[in-house]
Protein backbone atom coordinates (compact mmCIF):
# COMPACT_ATOMS: atom_id res chain seq x y z
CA UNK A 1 27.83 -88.90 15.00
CA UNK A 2 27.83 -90.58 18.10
CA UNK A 3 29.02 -93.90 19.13
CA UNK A 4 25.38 -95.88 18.97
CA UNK A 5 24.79 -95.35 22.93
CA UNK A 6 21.82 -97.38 23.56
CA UNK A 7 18.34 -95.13 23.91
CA UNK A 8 17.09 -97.43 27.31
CA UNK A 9 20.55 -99.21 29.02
CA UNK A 10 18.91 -101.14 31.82
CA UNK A 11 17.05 -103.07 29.11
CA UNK A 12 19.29 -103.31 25.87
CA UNK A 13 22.19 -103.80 28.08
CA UNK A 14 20.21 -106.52 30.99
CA UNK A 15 21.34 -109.05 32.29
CA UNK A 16 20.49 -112.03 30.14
CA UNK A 17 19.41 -113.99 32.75
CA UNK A 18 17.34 -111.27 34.17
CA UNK A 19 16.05 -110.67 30.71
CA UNK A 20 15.27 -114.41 30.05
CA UNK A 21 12.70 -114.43 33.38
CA UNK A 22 10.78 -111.12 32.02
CA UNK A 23 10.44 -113.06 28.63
CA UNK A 24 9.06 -116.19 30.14
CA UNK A 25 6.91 -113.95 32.04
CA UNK A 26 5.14 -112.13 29.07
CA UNK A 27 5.14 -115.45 27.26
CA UNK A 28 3.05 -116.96 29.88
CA UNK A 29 0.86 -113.52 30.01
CA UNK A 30 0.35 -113.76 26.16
CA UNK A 31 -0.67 -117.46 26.42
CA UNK A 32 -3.29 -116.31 29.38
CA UNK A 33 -4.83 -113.95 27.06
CA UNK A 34 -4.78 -116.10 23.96
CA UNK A 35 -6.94 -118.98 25.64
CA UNK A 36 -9.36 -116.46 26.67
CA UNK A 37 -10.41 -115.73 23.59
CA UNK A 38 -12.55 -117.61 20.62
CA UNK A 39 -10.25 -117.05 18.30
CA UNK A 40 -8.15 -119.51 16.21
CA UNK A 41 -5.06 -119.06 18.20
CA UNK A 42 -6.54 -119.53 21.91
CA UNK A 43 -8.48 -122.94 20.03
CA UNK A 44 -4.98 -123.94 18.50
CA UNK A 45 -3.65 -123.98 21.88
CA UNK A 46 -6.75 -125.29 23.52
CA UNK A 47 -6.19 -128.44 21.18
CA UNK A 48 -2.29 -129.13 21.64
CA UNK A 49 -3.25 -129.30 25.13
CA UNK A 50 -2.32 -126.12 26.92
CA UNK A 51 -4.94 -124.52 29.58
CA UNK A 52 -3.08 -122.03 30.96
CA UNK A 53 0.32 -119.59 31.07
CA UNK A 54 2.07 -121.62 33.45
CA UNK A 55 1.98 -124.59 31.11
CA UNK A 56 4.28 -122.98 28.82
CA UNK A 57 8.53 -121.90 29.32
CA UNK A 58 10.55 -120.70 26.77
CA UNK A 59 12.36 -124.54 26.78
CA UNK A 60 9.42 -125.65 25.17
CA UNK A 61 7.98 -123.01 23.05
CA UNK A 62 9.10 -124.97 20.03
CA UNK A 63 6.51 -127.67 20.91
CA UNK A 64 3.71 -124.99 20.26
CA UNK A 65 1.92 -124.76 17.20
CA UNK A 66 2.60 -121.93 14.51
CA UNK A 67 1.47 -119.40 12.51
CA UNK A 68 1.71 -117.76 9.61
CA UNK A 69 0.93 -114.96 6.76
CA UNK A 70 -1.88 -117.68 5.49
CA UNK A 71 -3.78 -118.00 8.90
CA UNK A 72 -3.81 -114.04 9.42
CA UNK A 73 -5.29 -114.53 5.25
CA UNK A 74 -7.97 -117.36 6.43
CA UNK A 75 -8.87 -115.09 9.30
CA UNK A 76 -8.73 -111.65 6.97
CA UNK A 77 -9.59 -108.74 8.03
CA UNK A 78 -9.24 -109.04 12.25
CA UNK A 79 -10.30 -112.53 12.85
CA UNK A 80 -6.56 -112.84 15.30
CA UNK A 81 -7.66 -109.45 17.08
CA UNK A 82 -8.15 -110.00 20.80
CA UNK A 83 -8.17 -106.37 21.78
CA UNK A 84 -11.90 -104.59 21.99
CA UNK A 85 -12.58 -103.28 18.46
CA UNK A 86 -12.66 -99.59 20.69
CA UNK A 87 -8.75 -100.00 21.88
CA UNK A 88 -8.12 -100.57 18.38
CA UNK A 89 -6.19 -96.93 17.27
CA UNK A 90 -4.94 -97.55 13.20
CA UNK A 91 -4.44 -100.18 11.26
CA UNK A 92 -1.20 -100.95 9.00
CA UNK A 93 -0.41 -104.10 6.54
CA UNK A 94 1.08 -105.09 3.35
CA UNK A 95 0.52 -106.72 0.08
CA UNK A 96 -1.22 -110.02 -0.36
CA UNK A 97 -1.93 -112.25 -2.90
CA UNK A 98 -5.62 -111.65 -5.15
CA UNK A 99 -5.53 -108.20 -4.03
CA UNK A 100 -6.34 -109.25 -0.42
CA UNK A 101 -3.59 -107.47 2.05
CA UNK A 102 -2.90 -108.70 5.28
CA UNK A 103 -3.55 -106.41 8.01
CA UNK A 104 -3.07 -105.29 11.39
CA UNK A 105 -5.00 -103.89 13.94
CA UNK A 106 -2.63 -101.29 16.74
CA UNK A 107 -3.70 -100.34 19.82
CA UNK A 108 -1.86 -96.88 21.64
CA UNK A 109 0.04 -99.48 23.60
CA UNK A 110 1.11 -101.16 20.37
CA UNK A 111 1.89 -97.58 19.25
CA UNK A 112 4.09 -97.23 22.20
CA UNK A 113 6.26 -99.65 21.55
CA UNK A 114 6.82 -99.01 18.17
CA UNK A 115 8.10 -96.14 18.94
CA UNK A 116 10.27 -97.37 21.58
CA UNK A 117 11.82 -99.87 19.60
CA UNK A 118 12.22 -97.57 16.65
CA UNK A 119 13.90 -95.02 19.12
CA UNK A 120 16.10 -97.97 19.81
CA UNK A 121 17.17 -98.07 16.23
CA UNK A 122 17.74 -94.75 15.75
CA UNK A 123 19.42 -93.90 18.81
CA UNK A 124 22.11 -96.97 17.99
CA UNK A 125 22.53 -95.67 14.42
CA UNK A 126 24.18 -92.45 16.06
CA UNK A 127 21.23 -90.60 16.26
CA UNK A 128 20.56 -87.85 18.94
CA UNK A 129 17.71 -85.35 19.72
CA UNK A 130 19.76 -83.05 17.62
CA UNK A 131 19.26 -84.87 14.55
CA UNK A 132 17.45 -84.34 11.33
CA UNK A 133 16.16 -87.28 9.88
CA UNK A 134 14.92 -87.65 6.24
CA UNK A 135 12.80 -90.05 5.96
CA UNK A 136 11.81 -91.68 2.57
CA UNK A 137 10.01 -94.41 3.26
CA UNK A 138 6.54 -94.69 2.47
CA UNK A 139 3.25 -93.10 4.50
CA UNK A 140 0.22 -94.60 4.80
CA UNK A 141 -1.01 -98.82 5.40
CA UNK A 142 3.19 -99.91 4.69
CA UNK A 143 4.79 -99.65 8.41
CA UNK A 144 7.85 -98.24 6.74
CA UNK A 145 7.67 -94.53 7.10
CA UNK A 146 4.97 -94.58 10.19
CA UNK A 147 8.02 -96.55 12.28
CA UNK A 148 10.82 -94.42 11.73
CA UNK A 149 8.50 -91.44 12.27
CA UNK A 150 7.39 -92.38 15.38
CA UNK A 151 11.12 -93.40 16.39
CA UNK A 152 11.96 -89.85 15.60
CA UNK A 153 9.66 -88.41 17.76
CA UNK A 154 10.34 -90.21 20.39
CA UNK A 155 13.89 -89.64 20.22
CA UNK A 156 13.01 -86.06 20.55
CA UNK A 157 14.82 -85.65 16.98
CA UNK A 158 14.28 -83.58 13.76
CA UNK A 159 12.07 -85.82 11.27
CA UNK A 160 11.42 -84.64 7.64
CA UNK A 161 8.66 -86.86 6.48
CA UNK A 162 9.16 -87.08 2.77
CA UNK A 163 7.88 -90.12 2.07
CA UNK A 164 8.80 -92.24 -1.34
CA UNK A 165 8.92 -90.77 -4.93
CA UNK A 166 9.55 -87.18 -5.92
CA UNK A 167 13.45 -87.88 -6.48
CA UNK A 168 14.22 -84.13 -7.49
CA UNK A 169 12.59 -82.61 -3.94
CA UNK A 170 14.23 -85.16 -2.05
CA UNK A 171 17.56 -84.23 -3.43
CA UNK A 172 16.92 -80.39 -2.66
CA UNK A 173 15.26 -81.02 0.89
CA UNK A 174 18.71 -83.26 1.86
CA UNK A 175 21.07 -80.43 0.06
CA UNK A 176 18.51 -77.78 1.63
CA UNK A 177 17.97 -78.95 5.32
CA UNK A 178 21.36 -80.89 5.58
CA UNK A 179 20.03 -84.40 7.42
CA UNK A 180 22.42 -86.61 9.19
CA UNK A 181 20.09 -89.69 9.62
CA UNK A 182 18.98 -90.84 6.09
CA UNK A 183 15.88 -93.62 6.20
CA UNK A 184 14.66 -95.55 2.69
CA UNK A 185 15.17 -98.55 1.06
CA UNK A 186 18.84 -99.39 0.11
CA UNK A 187 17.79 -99.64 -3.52
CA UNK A 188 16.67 -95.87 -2.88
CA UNK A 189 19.54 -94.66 -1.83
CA UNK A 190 21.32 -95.56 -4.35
CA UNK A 191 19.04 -93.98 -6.70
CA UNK A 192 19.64 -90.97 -4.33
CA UNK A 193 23.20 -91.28 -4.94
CA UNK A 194 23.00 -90.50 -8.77
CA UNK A 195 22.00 -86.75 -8.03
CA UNK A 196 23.01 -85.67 -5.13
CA UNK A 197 26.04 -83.13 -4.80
CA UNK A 198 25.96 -81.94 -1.88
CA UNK A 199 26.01 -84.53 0.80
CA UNK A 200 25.69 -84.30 4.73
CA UNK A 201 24.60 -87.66 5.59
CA UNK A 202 26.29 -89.92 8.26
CA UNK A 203 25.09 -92.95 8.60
CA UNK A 204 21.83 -94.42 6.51
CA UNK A 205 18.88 -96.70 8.18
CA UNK A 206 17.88 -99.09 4.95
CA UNK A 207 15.83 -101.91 4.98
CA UNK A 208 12.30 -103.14 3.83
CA UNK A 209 13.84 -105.11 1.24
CA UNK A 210 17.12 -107.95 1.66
CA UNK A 211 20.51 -106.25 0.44
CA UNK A 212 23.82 -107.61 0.34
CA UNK A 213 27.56 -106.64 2.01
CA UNK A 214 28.46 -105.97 -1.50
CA UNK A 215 25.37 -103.43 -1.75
CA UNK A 216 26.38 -101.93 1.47
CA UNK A 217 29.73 -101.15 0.25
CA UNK A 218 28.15 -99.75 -2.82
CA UNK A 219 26.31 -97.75 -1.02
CA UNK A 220 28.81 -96.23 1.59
CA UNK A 221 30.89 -95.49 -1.38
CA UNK A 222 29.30 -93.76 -3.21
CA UNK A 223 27.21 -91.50 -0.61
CA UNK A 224 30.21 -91.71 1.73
CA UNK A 225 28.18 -92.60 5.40
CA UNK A 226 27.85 -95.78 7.49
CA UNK A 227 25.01 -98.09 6.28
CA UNK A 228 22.97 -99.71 8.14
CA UNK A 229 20.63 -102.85 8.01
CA UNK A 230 17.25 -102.46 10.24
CA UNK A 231 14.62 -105.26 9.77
CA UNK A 232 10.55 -105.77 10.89
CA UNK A 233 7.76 -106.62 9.22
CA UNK A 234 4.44 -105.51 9.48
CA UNK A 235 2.94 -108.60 11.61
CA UNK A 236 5.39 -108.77 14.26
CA UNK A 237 5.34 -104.74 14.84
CA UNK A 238 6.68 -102.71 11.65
CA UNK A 239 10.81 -101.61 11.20
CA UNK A 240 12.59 -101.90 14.61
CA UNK A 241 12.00 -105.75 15.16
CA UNK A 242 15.64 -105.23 14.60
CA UNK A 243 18.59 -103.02 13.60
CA UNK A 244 21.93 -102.84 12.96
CA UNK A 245 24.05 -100.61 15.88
CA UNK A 246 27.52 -98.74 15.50
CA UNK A 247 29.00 -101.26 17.31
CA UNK A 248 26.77 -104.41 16.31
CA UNK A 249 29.87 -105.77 13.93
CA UNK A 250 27.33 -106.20 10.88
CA UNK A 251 24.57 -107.84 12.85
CA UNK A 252 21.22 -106.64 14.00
CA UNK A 253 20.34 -106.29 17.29
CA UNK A 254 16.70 -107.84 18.31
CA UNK A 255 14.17 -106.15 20.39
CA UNK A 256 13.67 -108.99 22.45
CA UNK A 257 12.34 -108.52 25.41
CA UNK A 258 8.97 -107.50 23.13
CA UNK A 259 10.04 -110.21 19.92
CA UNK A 260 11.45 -113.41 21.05
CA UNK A 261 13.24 -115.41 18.34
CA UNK A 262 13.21 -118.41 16.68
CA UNK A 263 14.99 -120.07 13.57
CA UNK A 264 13.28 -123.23 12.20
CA UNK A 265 14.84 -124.53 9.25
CA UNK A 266 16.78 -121.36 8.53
CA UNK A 267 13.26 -119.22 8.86
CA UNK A 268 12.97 -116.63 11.51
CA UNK A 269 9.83 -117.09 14.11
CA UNK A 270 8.64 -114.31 16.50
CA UNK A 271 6.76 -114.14 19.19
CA UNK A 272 5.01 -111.12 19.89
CA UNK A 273 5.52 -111.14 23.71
CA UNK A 274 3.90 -107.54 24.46
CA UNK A 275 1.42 -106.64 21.70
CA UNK A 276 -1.95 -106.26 22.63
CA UNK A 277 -3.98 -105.73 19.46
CA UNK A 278 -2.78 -108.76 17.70
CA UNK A 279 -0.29 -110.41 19.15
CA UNK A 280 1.02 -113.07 17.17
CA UNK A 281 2.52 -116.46 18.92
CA UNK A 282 5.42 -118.13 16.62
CA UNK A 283 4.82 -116.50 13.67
CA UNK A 284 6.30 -117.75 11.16
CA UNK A 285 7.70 -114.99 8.69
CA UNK A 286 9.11 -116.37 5.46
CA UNK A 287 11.99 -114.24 6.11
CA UNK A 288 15.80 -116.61 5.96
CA UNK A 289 18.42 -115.53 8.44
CA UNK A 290 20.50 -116.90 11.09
CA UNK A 291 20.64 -115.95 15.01
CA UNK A 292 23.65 -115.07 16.95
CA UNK A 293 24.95 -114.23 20.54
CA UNK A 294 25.24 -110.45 21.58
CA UNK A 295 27.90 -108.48 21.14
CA UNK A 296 29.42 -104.63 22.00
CA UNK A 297 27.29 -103.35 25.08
CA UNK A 298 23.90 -104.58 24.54
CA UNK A 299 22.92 -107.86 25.56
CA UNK A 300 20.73 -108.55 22.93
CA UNK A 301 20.77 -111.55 20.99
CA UNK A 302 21.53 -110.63 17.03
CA UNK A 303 20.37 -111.68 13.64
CA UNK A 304 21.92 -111.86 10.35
CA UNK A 305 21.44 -109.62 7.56
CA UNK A 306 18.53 -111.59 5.72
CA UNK A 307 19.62 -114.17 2.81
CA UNK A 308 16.19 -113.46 1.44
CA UNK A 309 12.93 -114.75 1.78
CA UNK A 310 11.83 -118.29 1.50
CA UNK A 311 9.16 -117.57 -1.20
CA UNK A 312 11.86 -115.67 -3.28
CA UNK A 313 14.60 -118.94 -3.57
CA UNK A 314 14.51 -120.38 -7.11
CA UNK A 315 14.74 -123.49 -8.25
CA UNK A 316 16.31 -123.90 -11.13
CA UNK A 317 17.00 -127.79 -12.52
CA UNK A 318 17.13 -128.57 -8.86
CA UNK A 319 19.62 -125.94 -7.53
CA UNK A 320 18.11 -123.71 -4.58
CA UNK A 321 19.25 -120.18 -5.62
CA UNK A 322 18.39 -117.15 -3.44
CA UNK A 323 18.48 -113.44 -5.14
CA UNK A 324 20.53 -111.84 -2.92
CA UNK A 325 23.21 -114.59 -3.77
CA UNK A 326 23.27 -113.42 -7.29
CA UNK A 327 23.83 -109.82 -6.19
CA UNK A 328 26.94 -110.33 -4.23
CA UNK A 329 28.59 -111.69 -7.46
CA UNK A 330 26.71 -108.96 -9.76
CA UNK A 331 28.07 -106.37 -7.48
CA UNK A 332 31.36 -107.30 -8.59
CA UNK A 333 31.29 -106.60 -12.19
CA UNK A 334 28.61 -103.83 -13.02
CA UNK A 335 26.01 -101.40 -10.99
CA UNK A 336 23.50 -102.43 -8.81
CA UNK A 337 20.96 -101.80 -11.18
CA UNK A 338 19.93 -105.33 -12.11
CA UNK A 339 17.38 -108.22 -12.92
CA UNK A 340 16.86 -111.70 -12.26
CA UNK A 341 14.41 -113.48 -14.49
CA UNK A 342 13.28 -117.03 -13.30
CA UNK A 343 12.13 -118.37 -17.22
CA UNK A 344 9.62 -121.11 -17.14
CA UNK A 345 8.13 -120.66 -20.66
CA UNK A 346 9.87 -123.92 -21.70
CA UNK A 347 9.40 -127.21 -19.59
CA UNK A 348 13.38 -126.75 -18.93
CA UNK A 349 13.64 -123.88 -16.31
CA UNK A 350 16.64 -121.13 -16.85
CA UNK A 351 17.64 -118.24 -14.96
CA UNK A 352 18.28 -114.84 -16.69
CA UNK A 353 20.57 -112.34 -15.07
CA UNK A 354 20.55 -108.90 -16.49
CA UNK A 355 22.64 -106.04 -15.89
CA UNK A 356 23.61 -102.52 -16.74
CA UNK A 357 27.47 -101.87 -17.72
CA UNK A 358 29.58 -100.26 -20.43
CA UNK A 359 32.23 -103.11 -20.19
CA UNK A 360 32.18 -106.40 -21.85
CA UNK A 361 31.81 -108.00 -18.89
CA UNK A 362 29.24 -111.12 -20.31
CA UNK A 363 31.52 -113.80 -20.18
CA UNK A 364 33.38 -113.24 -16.87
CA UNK A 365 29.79 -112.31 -15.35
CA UNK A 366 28.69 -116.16 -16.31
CA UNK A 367 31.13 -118.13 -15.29
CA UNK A 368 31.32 -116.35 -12.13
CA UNK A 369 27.61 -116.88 -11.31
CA UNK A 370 28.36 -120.79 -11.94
CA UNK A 371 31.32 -120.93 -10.18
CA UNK A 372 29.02 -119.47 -7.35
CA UNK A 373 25.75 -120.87 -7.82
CA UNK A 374 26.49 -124.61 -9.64
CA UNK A 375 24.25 -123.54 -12.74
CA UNK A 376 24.53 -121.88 -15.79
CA UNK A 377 22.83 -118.47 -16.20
CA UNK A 378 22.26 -116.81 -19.32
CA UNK A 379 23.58 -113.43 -18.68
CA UNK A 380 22.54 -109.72 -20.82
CA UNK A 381 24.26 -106.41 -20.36
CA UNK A 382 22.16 -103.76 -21.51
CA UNK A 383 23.62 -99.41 -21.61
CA UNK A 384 22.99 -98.19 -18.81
CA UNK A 385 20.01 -96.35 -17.96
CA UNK A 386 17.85 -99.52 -19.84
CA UNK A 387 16.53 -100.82 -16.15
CA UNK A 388 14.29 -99.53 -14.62
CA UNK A 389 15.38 -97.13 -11.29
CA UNK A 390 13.52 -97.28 -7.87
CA UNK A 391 11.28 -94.06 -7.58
CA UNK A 392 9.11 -95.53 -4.65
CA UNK A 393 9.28 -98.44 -2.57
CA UNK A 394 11.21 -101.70 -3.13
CA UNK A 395 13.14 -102.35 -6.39
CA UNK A 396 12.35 -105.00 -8.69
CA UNK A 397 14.77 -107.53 -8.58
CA UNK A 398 13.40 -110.59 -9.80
CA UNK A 399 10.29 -111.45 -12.40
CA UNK A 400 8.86 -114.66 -13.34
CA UNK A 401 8.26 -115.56 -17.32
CA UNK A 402 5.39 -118.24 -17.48
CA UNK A 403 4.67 -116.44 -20.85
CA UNK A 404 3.70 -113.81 -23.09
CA UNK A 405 6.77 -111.23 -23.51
CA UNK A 406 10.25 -110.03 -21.60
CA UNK A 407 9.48 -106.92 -20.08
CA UNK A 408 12.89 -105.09 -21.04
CA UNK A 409 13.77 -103.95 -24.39
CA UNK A 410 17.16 -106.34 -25.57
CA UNK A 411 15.43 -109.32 -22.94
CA UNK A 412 13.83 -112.15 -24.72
């Protein structure tokens, strides 16, 4: 494995001030083409007063107006498209709430840099054009697999698109083919980890779901590689927003020159400075993390791992708890195979932590969760193999009682 080299040096590694100029360029660009369309986000900046590009710097892009997941819902399916319906190439999105997703129109230029960015990624995890990637993220509307794939590519590398599921061909393709670039959730790999023997994996590319230090350690353990965190989101462009390099020191570096951050109130904000189909101006993501100044040879300004998401903190007797919190003390004591129940069948709300483990590790378990969160959790240690394993897609860490029955046997 390489030492993370970046995949395009006179842009990962620019000058920031250099860097700062293109930025406020496309900013102004993506403003311009906004306010010449009808749709709700050339009006929202119509009525806070802007007219044109030049109105706008990147010192006062926090007094713009903006966005998020409910305004791309209002406007469902394309009603934030500004690209001709013809330029419009596929279409990805995720989950929403009543069975309405939120989704996103791509044109070849949004394509494009997908790929770049994803090459980005890859080619700072170690990768090389002489790589084999498996990749076990899903195909098909989730960005997950589609990203990495197109990374691969153009990286000029070896992808094996498995896709999600099928544990027991997975574990003969990576013992078969012999991969060095591994791609899937980090709750997948460590289902991965249970069965395979024969391991030639360096370094692993997880994300689509928040994960701990304490699950990265579990994880480079056990399958004996470097992890690594990469983060995007189906809005702002799919996996490759941002990604963890070699020589990132545990931080993930941001595609910026297309993405321009934000934190407000601990919530990460993008700007979609290059995006043509949809491009999205301070989108708001729900996602918590922090931002930080570059380090190693890129430039690039870095994020945090994610604490979680802002619709995922609990509140439990007026304590803000976030899940990922939980698993950094879990980790300690038993396997990552675990649950977090938020109970709200009495008027009293509790919080339910279970976990697998042949220990009698209860009491320690508790007080250690109060000592870290302030509250008491009721804790349950079921045999291992009760919980159920991640076969596709994210894991299911946390469930909400509002009534009607636990949904593990030995949970009530």
């Amino acid at each position: 494995m390489t030492a993370g080299a970046p995949f395009d040096p006179k842009i990962e590694c620019m000058d920031p001030e250099a860097r700062r100029e293109l930025q406020e360029q496309r900013l102004r660009n993506l403003v311009d083409r906004l306010l010449s369309t009808d749709n709700f986000q050339g009006a929202n900046l119509k009525a806070h007063g802007v007219t044109r590009g030049t109105d706008v710097t990147l010192d006062e892009i926090h007094l713009l107006p903006t966005i998020s997941k409910q305004d791309l819902w209002d406007h469902y399916p394309f009603g934030l498209r500004i690209a001709p319906e013809e330029d419009v190439v596929c279409v990805h999105g995720s989950s929403g709430t009543g069975g309405r997703p939120t989704l996103i129109p791509y044109t070849a230029n949004d394509i494009e840099i997908w790929a770049e960015v994803m090459a980005r990624a890859l080619k700072g995890a170690g990768a090389t054009n002489r790589s084999t990637i498996h990749n076990a993220y899903g195909y098909g509307l989730f960005t997950g697999g589609l990203g990495v794939h197109h990374g691969g590519l153009k990286l000029q590398a070896t992808v094996i698109p498995m896709s999600g599921g099928m544990t027991e061909r997975q574990v003969r393709l990576i013992e078969d083919l012999k991969p060095d670039v591994l791609c899937c959730t980090p709750s997948y790999a460590l289902r991965l980890a249970e069965d395979l023997k024969d391991n030639s994996i360096e370094v692993g590319i997880f994300g689509a779901e928040p994960w701990t230090e304490e699950m990265r350690q579990e994880i480079q353990q056990r399958l004996q590689i470097r992890a690594l965190d990469i983060y995007g989101l189906s809005e702002v462009i799919g996996p490759g927003v941002a990604c963890e390099s070699l020589d990132s020191e545990g931080l993930l570096n941001i595609a910026e020159d297309h993405f321009y951050p934000e934190t407000q109130d601990g919530e990460l904000i993008f700007t979609t400075l290059t995006k043509t189909g949809m491009p999205l101006l301070r989108y708001r993501t729900g996602d918590v993390a922090t931002l930080h100044e570059p380090a190693g040879q890129r430039t690039l300004t870095r994020m945090s791992k994610l604490k979680g998401r802002k619709d995922d903190m609990l509140i439990i007797r007026g304590v803000n708890v976030f899940p990922t919190e939980i698993e950094a003390v879990v980790l300690e004591h038993a396997s990552p195979h675990y649950l977090i129940i938020e109970d709200r069948r009495t008027t009293t709300a509790q919080l339910h932590v279970a976990v697998e483990s042949t220990q009698d590790i209860k009491g320690k378990l508790a007080q250690d969760l109060k000592e870290r969160l302030g509250i008491t959790c009721q804790v349950h240690v079921l045999e291992p193999g009760k919980l159920p394993r991640t076969e596709v897609g994210k894991a299911q860490r946390l469930a909400r009682w509002s009534q009607g029955q636990a949904p593990i046997d030995g949970l009530t």
